[in-house]
N, C-alpha and C. Protein backbone atom coordinates (compact mmCIF):
# COMPACT_ATOMS: atom_id res chain seq x y z
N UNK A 1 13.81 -55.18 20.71
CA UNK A 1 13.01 -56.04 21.55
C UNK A 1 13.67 -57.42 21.58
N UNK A 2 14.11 -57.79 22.44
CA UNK A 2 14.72 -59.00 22.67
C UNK A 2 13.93 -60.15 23.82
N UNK A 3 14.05 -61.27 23.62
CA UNK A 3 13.30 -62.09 24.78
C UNK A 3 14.47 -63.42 25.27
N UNK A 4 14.10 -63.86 26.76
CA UNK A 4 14.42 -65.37 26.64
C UNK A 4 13.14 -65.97 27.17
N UNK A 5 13.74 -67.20 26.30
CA UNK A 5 12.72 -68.15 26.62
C UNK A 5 13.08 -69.31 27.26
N UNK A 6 14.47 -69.87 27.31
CA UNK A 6 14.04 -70.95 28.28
C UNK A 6 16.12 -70.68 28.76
N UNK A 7 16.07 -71.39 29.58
CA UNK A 7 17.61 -71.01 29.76
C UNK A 7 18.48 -70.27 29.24
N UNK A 8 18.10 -69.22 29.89
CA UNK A 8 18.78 -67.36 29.15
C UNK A 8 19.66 -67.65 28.07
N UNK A 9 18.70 -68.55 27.08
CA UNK A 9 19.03 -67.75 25.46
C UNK A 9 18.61 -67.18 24.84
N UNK A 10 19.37 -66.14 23.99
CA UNK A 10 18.82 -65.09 23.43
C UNK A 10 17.94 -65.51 22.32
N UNK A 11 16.26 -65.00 22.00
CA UNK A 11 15.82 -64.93 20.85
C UNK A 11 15.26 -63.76 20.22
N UNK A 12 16.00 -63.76 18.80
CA UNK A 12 15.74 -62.04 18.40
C UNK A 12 13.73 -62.51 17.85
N UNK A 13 13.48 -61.18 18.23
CA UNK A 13 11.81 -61.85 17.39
C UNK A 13 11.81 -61.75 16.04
N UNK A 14 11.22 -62.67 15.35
CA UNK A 14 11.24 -62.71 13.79
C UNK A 14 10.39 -61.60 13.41
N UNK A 15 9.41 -61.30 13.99
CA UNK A 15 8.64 -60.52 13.30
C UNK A 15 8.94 -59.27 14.12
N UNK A 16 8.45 -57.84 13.38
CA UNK A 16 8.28 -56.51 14.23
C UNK A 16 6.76 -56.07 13.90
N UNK A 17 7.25 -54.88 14.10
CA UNK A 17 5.68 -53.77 14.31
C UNK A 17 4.95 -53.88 12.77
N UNK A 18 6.02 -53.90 11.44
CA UNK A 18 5.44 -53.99 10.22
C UNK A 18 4.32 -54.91 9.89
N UNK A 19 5.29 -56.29 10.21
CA UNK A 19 4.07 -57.58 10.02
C UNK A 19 3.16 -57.76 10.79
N UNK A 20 3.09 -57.76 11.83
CA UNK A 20 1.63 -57.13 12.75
C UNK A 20 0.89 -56.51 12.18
N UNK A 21 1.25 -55.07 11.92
CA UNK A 21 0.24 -54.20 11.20
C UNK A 21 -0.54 -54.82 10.10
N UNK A 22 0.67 -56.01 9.02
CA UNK A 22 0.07 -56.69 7.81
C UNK A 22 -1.04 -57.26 8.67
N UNK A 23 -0.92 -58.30 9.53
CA UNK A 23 -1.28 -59.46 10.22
C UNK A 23 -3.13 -58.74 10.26
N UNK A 24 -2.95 -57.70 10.98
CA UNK A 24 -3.78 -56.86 11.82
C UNK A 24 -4.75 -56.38 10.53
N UNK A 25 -4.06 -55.38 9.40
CA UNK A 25 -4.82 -54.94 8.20
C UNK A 25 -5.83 -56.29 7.09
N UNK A 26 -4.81 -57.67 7.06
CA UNK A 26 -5.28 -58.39 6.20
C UNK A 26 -7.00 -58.98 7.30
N UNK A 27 -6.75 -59.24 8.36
CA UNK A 27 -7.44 -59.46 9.28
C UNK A 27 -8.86 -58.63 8.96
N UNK A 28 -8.62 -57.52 9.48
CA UNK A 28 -9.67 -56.14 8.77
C UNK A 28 -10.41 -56.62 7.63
N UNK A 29 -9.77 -56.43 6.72
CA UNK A 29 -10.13 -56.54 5.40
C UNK A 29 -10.98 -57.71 5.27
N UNK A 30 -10.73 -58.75 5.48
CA UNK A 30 -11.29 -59.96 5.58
C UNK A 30 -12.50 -59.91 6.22
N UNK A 31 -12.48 -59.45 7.59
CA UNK A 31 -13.84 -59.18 8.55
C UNK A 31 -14.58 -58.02 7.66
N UNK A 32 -14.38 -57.09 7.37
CA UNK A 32 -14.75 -56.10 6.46
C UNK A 32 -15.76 -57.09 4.97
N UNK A 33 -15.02 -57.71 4.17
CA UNK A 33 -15.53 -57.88 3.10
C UNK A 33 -16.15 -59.01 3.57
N UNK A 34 -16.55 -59.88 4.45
CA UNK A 34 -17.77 -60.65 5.13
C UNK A 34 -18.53 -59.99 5.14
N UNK A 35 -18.26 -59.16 5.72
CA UNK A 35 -19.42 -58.60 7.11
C UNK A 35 -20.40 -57.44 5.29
N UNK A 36 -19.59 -57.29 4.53
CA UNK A 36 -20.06 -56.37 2.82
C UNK A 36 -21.28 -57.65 2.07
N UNK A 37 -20.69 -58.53 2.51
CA UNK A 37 -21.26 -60.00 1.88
C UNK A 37 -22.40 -60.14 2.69
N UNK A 38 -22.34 -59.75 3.64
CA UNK A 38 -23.74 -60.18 4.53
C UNK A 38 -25.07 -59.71 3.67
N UNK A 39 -24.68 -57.91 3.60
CA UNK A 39 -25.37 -57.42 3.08
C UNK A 39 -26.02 -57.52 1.55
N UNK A 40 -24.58 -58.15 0.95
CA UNK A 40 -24.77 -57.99 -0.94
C UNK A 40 -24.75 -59.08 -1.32
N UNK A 41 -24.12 -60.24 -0.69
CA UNK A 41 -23.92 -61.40 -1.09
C UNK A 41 -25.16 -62.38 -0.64
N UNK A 42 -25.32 -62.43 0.70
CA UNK A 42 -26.70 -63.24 1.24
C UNK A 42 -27.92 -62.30 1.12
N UNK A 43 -27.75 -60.86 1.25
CA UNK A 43 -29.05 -60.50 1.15
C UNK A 43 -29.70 -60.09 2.36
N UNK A 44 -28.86 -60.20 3.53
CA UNK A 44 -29.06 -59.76 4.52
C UNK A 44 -29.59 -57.78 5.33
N UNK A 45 -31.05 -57.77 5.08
CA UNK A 45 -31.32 -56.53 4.82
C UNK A 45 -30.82 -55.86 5.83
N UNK A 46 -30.22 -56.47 7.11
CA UNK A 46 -30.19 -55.37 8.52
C UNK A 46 -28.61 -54.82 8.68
N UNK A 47 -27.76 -55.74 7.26
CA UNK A 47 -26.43 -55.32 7.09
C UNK A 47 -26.10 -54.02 5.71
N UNK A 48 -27.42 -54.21 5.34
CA UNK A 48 -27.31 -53.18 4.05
C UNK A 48 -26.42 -51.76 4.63
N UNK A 49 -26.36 -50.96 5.13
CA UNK A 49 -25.90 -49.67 5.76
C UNK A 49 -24.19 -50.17 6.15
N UNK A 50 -23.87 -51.53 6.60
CA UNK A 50 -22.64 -51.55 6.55
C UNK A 50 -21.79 -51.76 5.58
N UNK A 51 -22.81 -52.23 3.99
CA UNK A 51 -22.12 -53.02 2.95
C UNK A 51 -21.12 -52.26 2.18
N UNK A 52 -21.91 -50.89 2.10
CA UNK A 52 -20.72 -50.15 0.80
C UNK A 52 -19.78 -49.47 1.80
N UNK A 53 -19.68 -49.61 3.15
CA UNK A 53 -18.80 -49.31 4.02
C UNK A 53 -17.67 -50.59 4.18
N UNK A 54 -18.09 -51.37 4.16
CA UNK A 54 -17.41 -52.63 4.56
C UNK A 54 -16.45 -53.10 3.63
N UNK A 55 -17.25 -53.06 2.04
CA UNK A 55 -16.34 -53.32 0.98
C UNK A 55 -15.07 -51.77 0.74
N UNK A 56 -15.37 -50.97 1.00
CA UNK A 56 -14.47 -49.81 0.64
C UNK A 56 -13.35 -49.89 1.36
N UNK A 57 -13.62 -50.05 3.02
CA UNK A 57 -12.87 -50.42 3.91
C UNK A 57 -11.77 -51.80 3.97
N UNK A 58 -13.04 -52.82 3.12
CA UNK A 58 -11.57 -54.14 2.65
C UNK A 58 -10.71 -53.92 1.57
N UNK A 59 -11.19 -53.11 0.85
CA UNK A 59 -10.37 -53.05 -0.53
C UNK A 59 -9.71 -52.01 0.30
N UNK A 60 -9.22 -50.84 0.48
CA UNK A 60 -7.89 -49.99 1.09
C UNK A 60 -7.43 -50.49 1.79
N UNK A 61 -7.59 -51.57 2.55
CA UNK A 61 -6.90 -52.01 3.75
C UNK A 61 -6.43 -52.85 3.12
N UNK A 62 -6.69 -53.63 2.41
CA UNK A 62 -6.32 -54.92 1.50
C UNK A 62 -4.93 -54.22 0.71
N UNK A 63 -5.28 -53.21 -0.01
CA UNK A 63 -4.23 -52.30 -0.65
C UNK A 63 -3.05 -52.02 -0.03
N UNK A 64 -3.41 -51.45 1.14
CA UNK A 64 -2.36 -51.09 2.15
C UNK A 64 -1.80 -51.97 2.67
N UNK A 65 -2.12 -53.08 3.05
CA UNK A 65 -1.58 -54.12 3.48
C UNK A 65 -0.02 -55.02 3.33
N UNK A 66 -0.32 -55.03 2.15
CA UNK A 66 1.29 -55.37 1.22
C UNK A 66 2.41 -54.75 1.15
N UNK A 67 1.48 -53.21 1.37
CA UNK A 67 3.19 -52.28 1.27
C UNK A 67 3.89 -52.79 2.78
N UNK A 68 3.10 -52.67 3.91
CA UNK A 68 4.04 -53.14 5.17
C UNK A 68 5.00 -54.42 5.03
N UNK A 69 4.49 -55.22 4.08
CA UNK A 69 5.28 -56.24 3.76
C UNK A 69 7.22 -56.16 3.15
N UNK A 70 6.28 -55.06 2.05
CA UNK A 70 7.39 -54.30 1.29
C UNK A 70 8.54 -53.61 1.75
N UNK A 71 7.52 -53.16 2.73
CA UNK A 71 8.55 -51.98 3.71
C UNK A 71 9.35 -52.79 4.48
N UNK A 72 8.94 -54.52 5.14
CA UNK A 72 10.06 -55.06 5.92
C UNK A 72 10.74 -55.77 5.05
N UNK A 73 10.41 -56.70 4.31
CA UNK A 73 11.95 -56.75 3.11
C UNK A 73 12.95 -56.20 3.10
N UNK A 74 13.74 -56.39 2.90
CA UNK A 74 15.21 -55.72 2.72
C UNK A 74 15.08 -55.28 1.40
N UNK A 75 14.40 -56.09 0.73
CA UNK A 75 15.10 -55.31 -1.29
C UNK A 75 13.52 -55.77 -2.04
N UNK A 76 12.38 -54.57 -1.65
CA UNK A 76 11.43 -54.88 -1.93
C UNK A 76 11.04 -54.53 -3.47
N UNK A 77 12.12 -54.45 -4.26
CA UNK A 77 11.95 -54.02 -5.69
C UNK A 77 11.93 -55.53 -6.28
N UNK A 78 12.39 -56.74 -5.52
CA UNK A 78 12.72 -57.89 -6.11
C UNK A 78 11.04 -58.29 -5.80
N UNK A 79 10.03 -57.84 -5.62
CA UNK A 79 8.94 -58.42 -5.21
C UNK A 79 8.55 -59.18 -6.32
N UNK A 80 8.55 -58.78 -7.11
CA UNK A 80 8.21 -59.73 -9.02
C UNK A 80 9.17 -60.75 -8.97
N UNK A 81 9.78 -61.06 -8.52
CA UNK A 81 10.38 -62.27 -8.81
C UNK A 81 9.07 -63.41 -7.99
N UNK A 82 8.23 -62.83 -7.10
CA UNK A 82 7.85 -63.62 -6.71
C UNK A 82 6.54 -64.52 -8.16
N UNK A 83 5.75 -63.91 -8.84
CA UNK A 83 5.74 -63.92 -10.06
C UNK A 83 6.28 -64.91 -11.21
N UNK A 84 7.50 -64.35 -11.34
CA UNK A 84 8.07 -64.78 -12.13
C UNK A 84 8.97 -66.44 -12.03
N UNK A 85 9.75 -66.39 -10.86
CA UNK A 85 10.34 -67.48 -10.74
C UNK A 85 9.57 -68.46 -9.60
N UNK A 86 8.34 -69.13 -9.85
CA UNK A 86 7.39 -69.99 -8.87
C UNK A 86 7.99 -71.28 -8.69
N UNK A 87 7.07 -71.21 -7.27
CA UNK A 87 7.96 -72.58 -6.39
C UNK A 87 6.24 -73.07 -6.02
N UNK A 88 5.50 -73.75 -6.36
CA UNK A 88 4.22 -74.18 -6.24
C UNK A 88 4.23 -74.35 -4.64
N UNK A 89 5.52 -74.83 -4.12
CA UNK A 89 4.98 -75.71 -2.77
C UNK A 89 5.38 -74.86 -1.36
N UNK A 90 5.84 -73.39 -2.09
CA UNK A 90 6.13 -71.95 -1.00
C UNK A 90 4.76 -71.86 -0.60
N UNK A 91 4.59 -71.24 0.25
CA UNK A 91 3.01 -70.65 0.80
C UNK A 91 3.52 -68.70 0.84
N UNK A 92 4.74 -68.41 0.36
CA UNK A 92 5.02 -67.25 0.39
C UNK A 92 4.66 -66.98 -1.20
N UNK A 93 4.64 -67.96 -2.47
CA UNK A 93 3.92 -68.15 -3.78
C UNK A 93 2.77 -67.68 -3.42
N UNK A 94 2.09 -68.29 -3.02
CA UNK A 94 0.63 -68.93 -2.62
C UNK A 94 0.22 -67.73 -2.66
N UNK A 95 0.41 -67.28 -1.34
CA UNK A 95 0.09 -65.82 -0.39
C UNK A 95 0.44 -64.47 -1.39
N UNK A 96 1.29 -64.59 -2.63
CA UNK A 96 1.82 -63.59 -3.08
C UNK A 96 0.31 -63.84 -4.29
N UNK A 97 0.35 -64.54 -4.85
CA UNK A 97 -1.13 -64.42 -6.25
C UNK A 97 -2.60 -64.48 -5.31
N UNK A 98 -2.58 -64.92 -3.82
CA UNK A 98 -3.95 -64.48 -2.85
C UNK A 98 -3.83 -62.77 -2.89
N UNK A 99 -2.78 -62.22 -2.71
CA UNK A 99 -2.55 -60.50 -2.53
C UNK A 99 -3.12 -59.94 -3.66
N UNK A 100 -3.19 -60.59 -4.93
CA UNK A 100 -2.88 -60.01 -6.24
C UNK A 100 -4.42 -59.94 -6.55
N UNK A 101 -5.06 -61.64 -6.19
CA UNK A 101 -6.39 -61.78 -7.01
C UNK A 101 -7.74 -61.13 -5.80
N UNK A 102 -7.24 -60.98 -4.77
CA UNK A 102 -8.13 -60.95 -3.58
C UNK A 102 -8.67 -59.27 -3.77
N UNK A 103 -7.72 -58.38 -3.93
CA UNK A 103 -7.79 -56.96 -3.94
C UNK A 103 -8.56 -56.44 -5.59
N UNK A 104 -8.26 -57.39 -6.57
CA UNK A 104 -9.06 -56.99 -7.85
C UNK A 104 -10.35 -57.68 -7.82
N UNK A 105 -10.76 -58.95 -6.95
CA UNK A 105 -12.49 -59.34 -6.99
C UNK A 105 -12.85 -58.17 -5.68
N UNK A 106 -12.40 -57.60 -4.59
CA UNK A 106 -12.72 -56.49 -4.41
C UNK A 106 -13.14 -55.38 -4.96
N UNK A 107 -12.03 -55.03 -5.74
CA UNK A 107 -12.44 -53.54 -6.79
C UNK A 107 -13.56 -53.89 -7.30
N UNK A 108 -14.17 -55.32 -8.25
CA UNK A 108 -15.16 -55.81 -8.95
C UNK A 108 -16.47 -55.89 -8.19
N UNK A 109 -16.24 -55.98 -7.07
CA UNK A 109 -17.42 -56.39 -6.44
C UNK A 109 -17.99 -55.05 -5.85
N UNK A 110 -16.85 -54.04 -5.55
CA UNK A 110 -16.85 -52.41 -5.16
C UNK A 110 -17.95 -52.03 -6.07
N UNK A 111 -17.37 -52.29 -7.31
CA UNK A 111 -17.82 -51.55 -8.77
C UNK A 111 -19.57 -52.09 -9.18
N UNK A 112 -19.79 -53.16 -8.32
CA UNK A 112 -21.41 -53.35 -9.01
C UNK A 112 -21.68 -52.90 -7.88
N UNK A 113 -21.51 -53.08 -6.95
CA UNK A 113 -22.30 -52.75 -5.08
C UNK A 113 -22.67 -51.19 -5.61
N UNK A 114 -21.74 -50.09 -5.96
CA UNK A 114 -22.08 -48.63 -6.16
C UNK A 114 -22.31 -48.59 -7.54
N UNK A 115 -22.68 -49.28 -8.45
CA UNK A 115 -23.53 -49.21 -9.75
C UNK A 115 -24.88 -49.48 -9.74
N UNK A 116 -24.55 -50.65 -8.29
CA UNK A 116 -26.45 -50.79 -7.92
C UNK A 116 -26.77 -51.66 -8.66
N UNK A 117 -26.00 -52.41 -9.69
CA UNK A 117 -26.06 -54.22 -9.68
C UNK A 117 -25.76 -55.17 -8.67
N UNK A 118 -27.14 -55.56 -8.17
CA UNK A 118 -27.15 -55.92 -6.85
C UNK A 118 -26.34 -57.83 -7.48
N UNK A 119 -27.25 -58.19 -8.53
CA UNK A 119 -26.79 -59.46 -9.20
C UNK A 119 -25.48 -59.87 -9.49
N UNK A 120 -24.71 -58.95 -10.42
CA UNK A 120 -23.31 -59.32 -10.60
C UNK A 120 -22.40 -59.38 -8.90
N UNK A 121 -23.11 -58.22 -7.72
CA UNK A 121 -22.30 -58.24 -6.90
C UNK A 121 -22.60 -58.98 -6.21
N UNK A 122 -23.54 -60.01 -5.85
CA UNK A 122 -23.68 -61.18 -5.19
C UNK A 122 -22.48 -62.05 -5.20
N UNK A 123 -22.55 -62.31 -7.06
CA UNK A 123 -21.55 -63.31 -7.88
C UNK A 123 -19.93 -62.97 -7.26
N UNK A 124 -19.94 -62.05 -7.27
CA UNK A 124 -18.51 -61.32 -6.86
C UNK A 124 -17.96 -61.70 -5.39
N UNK A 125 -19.47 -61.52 -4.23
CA UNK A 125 -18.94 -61.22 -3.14
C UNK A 125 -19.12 -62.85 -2.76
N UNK A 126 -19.77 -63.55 -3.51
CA UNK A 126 -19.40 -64.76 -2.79
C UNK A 126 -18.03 -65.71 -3.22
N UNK A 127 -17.90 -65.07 -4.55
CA UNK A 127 -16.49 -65.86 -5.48
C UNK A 127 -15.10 -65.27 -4.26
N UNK A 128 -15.42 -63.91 -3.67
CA UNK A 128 -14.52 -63.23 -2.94
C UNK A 128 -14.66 -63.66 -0.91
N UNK A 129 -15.73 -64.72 -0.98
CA UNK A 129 -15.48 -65.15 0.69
C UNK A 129 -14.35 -66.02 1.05
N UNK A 130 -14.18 -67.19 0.11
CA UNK A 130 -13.24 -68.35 0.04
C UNK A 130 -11.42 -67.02 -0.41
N UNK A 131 -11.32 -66.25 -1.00
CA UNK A 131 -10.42 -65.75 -1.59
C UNK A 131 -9.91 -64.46 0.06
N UNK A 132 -10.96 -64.07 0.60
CA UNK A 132 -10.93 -63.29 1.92
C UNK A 132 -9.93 -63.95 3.35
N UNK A 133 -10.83 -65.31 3.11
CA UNK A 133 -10.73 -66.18 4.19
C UNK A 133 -9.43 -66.83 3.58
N UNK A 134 -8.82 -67.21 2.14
CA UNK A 134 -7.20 -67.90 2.60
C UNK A 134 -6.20 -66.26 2.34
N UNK A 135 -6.80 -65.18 2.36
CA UNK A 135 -5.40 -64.15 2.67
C UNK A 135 -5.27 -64.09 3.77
N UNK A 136 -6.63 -64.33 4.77
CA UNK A 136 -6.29 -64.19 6.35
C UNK A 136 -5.49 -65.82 6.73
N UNK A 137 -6.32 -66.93 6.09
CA UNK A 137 -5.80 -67.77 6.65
C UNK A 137 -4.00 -68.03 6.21
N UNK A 138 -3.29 -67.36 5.27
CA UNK A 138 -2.09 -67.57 4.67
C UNK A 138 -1.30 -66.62 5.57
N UNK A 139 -1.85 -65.90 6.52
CA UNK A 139 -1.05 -65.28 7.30
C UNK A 139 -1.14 -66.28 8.29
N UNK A 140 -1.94 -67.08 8.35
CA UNK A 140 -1.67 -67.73 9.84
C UNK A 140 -0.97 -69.17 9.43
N UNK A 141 -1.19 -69.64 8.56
CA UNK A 141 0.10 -70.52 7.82
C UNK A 141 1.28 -69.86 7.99
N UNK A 142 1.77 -68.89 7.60
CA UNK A 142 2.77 -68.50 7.48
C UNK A 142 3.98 -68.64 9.41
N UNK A 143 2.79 -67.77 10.01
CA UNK A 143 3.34 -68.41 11.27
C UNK A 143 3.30 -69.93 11.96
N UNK A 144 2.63 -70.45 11.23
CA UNK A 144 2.83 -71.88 11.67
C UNK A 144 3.89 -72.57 10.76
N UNK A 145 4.70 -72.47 9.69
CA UNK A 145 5.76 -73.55 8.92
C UNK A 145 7.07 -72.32 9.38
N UNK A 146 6.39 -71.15 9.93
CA UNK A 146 8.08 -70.40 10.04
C UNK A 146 8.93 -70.95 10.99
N UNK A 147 10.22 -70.95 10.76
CA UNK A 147 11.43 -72.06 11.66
C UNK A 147 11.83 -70.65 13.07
N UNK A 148 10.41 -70.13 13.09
CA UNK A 148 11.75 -68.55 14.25
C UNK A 148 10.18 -68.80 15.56
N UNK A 149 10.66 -68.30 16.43
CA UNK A 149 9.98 -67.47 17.30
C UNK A 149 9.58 -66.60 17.05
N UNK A 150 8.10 -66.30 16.93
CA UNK A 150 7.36 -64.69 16.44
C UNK A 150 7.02 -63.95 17.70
C-alpha cells in the first residue's frame, strides 16, 4: 500500500493491518470494561446482563491485543527489554507497564464479578477505569509524537 500526498512523493505507511487490529482490539476492550463497570462498578442495574459479558470480552481482547504488536516487530523476543532497560520519558515504556497492569486488574476484577463479590469488584472496576482509558488513550499518543504518516 503506497500513497502520495503532496507533490508525487512517495510515502510508505507506517502502520499496517497488525496495528489497526491492536488500535481496534485495545479500543474494544476499553469500551468493554466501561460498559462491565456500569454494571459492577456504579451499580447500574439495567447493565447487569452485559457485565460478566463485558469484562470477559475486555480481558481476551486485552490479551490478544499485544501479540499483534509482537507479530509487527521485527525481533519480538527482545520485548523484555522493554522492562528491563527504562526510558521514563518513552510513551512506548509507558504503554508497555499500561499492557502489563491493565490485563491483571482485569483478571481481578473478572475473579470477584463471577465469585459474586459484588464489593471487592466495585474496588477493582473503578481502580481499572483510569488504567482502561490510558491503554486506549496511549494508542492515540502514540500516533500523535510518531515522526511517519499513518
Amino acid at each position: 500500500m503506497e500513497g502520495r500526498v503532496i507533490y508525487n512523493i512517495f510515502h510508505h505507511p507506517s502502520f499496517g493491518v497488525l496495528i489497526a487490529t491492536y488500535f481496534y482490539l485495545t479500543g474494544l476492550s476499553a469500551g468493554s470494561f466501561i460498559l462491565s463497570t456500569l454494571a459492577y462498578g456504579f451499580g447500574i442495574q439495567r447493565y447487569k446482563p452485559l457485565g460478566k459479558t463485558g469484562i470477559v470480552l475486555a480481558t481476551l481482547l486485552l490479551i490478544l491485543a499485544p501479540l499483534f504488536l509482537l507479530l509487527h516487530v521485527g525481533r519480538p523476543l527482545r520485548a523484555w527489554h522493554l522492562f528491563v532497560y527504562l526510558h521514563a520519558t518513552s510513551p512506548i515504556t509507558w504503554g508497555s507497564f499500561f499492557l502489563t497492569i491493565y490485563p491483571l486488574n482485569c483478571l481481578i476484577y473478572g475473579y470477584y464479578i463471577f465469585r459474586g463479590d459484588e464489593g471487592k469488584a466495585r474496588v477493582f472496576g473503578l481502580m481499572g477505569i483510569p488504567l482502561a482509558i490510558a491503554v486506549h488513550g496511549y494508542t492515540g499518543f502514540i500516533l500523535a509524537v510518531i515522526k511517519a504518516r499513518p
